[in-house]
C-alpha atoms as a PDB file:
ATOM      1  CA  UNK A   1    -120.140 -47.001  29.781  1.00  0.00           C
ATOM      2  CA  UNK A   2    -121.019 -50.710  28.543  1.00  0.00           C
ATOM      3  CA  UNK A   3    -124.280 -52.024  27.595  1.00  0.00           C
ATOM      4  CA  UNK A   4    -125.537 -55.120  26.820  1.00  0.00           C
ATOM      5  CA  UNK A   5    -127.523 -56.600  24.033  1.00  0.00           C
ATOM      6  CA  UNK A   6    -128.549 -60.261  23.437  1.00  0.00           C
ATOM      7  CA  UNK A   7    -128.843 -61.967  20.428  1.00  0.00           C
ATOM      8  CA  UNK A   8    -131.027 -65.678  20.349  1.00  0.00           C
ATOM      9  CA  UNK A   9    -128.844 -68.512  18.334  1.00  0.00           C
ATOM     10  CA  UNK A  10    -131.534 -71.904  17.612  1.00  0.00           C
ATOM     11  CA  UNK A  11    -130.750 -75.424  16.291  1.00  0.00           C
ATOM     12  CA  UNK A  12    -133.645 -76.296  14.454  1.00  0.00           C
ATOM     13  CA  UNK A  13    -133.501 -79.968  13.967  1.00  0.00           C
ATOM     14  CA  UNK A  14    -136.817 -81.086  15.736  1.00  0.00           C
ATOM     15  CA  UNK A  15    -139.400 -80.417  18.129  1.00  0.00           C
ATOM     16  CA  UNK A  16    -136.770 -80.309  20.583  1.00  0.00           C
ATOM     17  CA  UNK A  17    -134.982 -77.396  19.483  1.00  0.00           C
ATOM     18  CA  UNK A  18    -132.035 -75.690  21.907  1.00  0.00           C
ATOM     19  CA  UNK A  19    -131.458 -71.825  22.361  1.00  0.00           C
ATOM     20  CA  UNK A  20    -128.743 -70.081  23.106  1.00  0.00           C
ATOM     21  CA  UNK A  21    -128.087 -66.880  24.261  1.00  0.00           C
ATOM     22  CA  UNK A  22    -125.290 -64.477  22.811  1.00  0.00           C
ATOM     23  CA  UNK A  23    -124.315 -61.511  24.554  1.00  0.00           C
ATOM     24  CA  UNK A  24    -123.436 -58.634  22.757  1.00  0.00           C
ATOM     25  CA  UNK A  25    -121.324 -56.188  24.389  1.00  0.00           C
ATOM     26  CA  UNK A  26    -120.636 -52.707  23.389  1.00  0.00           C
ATOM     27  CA  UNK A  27    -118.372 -49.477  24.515  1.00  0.00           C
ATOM     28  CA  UNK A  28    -119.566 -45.971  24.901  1.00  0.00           C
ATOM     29  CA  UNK A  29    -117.324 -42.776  25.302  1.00  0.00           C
ATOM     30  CA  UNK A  30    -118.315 -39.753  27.403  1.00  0.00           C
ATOM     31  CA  UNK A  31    -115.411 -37.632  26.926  1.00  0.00           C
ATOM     32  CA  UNK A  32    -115.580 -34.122  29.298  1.00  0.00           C
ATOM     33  CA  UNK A  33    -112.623 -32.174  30.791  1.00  0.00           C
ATOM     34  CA  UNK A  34    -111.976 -30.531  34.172  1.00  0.00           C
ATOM     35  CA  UNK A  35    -109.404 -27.495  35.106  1.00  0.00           C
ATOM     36  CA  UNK A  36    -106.737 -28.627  38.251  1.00  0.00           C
ATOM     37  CA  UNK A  37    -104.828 -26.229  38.944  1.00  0.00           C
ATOM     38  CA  UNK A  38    -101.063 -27.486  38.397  1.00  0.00           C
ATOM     39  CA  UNK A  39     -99.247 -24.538  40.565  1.00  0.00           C
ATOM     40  CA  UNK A  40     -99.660 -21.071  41.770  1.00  0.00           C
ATOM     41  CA  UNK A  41     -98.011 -17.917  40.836  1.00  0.00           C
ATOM     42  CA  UNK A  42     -97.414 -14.816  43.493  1.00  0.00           C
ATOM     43  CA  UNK A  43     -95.968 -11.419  42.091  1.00  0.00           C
ATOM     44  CA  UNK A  44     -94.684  -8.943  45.268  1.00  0.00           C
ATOM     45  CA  UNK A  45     -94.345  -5.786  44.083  1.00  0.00           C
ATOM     46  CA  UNK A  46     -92.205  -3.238  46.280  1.00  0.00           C
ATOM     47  CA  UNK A  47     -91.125   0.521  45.709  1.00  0.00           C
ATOM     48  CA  UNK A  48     -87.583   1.382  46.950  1.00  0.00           C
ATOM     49  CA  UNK A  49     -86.415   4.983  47.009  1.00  0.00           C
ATOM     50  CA  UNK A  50     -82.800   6.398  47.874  1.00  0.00           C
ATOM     51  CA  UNK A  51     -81.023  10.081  47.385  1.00  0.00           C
ATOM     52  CA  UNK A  52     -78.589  10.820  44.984  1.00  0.00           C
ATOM     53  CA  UNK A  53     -76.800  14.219  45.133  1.00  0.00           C
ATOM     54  CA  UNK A  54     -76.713  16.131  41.711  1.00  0.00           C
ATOM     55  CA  UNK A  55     -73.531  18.639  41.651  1.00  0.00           C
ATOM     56  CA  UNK A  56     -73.740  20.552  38.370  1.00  0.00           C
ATOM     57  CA  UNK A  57     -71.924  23.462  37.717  1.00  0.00           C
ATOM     58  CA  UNK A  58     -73.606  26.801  37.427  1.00  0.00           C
ATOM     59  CA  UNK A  59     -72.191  29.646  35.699  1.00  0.00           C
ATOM     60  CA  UNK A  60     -72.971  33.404  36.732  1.00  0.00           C
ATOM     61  CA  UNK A  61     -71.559  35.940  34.465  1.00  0.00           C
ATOM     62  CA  UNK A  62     -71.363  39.543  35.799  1.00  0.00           C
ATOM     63  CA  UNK A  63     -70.539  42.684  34.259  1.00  0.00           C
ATOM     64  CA  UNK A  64     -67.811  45.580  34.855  1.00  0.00           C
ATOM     65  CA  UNK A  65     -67.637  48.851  33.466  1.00  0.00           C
ATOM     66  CA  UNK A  66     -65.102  51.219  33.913  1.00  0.00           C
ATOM     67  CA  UNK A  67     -65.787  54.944  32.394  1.00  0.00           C
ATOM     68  CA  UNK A  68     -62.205  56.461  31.104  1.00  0.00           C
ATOM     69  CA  UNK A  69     -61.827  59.807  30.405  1.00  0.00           C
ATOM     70  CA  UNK A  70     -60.177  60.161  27.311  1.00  0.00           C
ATOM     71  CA  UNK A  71     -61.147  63.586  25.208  1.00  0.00           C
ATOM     72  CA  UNK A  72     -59.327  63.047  21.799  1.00  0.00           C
ATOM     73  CA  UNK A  73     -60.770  64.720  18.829  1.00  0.00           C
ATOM     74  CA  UNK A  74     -61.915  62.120  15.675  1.00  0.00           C
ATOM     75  CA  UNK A  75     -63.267  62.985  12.269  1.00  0.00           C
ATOM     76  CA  UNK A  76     -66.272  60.718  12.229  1.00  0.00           C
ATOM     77  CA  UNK A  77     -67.801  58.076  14.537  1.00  0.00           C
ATOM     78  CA  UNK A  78     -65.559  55.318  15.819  1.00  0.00           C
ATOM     79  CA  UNK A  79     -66.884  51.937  15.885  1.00  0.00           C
ATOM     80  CA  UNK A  80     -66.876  49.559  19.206  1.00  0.00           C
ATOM     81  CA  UNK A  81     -62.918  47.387  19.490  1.00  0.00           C
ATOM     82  CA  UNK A  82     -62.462  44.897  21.532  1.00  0.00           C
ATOM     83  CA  UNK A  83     -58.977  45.074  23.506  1.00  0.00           C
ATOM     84  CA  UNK A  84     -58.405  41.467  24.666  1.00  0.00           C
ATOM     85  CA  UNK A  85     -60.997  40.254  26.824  1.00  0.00           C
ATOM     86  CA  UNK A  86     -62.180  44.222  26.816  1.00  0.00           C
ATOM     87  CA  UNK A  87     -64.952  45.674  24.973  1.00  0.00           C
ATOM     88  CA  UNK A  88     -64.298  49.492  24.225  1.00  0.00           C
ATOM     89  CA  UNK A  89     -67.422  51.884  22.966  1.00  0.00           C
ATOM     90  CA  UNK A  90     -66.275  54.800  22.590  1.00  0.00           C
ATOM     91  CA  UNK A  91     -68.784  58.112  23.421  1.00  0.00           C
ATOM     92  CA  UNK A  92     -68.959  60.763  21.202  1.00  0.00           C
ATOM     93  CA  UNK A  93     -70.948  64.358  21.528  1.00  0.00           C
ATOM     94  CA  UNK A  94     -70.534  67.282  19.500  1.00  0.00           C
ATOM     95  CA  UNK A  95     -69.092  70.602  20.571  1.00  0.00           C
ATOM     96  CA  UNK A  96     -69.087  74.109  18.723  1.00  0.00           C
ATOM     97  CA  UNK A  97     -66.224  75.371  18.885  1.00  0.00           C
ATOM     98  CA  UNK A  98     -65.058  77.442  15.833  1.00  0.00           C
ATOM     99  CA  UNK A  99     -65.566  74.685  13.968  1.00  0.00           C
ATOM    100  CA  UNK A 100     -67.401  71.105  14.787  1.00  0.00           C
ATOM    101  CA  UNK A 101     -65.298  68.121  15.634  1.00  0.00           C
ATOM    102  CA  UNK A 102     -66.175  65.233  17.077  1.00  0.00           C
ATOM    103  CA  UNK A 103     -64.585  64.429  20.670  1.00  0.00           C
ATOM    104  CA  UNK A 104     -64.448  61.363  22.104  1.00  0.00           C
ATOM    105  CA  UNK A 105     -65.029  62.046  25.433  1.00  0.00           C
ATOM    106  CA  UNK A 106     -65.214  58.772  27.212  1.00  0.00           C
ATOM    107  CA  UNK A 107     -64.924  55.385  26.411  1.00  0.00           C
ATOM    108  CA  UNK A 108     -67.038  52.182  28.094  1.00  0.00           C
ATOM    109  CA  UNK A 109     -64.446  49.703  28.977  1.00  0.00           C
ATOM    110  CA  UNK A 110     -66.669  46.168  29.863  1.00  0.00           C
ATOM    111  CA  UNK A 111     -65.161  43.146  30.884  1.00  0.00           C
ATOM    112  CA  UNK A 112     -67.163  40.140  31.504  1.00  0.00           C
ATOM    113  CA  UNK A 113     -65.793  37.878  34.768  1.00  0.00           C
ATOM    114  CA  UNK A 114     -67.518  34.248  34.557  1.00  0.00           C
ATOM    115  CA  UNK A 115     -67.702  32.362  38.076  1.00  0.00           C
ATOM    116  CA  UNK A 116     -68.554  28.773  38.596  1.00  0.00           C
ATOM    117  CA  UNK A 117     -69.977  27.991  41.546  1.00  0.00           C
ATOM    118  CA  UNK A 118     -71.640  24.587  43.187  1.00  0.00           C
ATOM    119  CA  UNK A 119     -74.951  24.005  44.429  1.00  0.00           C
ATOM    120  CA  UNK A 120     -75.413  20.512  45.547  1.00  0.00           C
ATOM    121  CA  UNK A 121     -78.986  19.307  46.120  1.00  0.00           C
ATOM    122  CA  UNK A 122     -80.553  15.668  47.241  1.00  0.00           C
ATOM    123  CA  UNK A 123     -83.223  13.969  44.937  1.00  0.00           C
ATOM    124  CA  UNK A 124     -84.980  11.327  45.474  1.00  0.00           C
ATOM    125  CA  UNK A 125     -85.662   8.841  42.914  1.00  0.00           C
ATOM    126  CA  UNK A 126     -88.013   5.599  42.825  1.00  0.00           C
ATOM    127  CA  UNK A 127     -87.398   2.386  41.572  1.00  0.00           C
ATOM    128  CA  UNK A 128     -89.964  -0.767  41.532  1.00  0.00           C
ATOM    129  CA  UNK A 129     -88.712  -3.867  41.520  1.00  0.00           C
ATOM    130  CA  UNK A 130     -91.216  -7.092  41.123  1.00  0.00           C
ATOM    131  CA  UNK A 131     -90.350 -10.426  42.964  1.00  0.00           C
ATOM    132  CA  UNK A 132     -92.003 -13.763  41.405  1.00  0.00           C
ATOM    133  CA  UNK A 133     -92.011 -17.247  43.204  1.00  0.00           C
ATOM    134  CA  UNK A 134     -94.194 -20.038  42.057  1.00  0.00           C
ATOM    135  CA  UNK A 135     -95.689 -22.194  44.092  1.00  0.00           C
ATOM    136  CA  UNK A 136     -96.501 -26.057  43.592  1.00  0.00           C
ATOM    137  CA  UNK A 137    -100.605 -26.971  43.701  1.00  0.00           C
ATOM    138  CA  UNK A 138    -101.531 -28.477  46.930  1.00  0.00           C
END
């Protein structure tokens, strides 16, 4: 923004004397700002979802026992062997007979059998995934 002032300039020599008129110019700033918008921005997001089959193996142990005669006389008590992949407790009792022994009259033969077996079962699992695109200001 300009404006104007004047300033008066006289020859005084005489009666007669001349003006003359001097503009004086001078400069103003009105500073402000403004937002434009330079370009746009669209996020798309989106949810996919698909099956994957999980196949882990699942172990199942069981347990057989086999009950074997045996009646053997011992001194004392006999502690549990194992015979290979066999676990042998021997059962004792007492019986009076002229004089006490023990007798092992059985034994507990356990083997353990392991079995893997397969139990395949869908899941479904999410995923997002976010598309961006920018977009020029009209």
């Amino acid at each position: 923004m300009a404006t104007e002032r004047e300033i008066c300039v006289s020859d005084r020599q005489g009666a007669n004397s001349n003006q003359q008129v001097i503009p004086l110019a001078e400069e103003r700033l009105h500073a402000g700002k403004e937002v434009v918008e330079d370009s746009k921005v669209i996020i798309k997001k989106t949810v996919g979802q698909h099956e994957e089959v999980i196949d882990l193996p699942l172990l199942q142990e069981t347990v057989e026992i086999e009950r074997v005669p045996v009646e053997r006389y011992v001194d004392g008590p006999v502690a549990p062997w194992q015979d290979g992949d066999v676990l042998v407790i021997p059962l004792v009792e007492e019986r009076l007979v002229v004089e006490k022994r023990l007798v092992i009259r059985e034994e507990l033969r356990i083997r353990r059998r392991r079995q893997e077996t397969h139990e395949p079962r869908k899941v479904v699992l999410r995923k997002e995934d976010v598309q961006i695109e920018r977009q020029p200001a009209k």
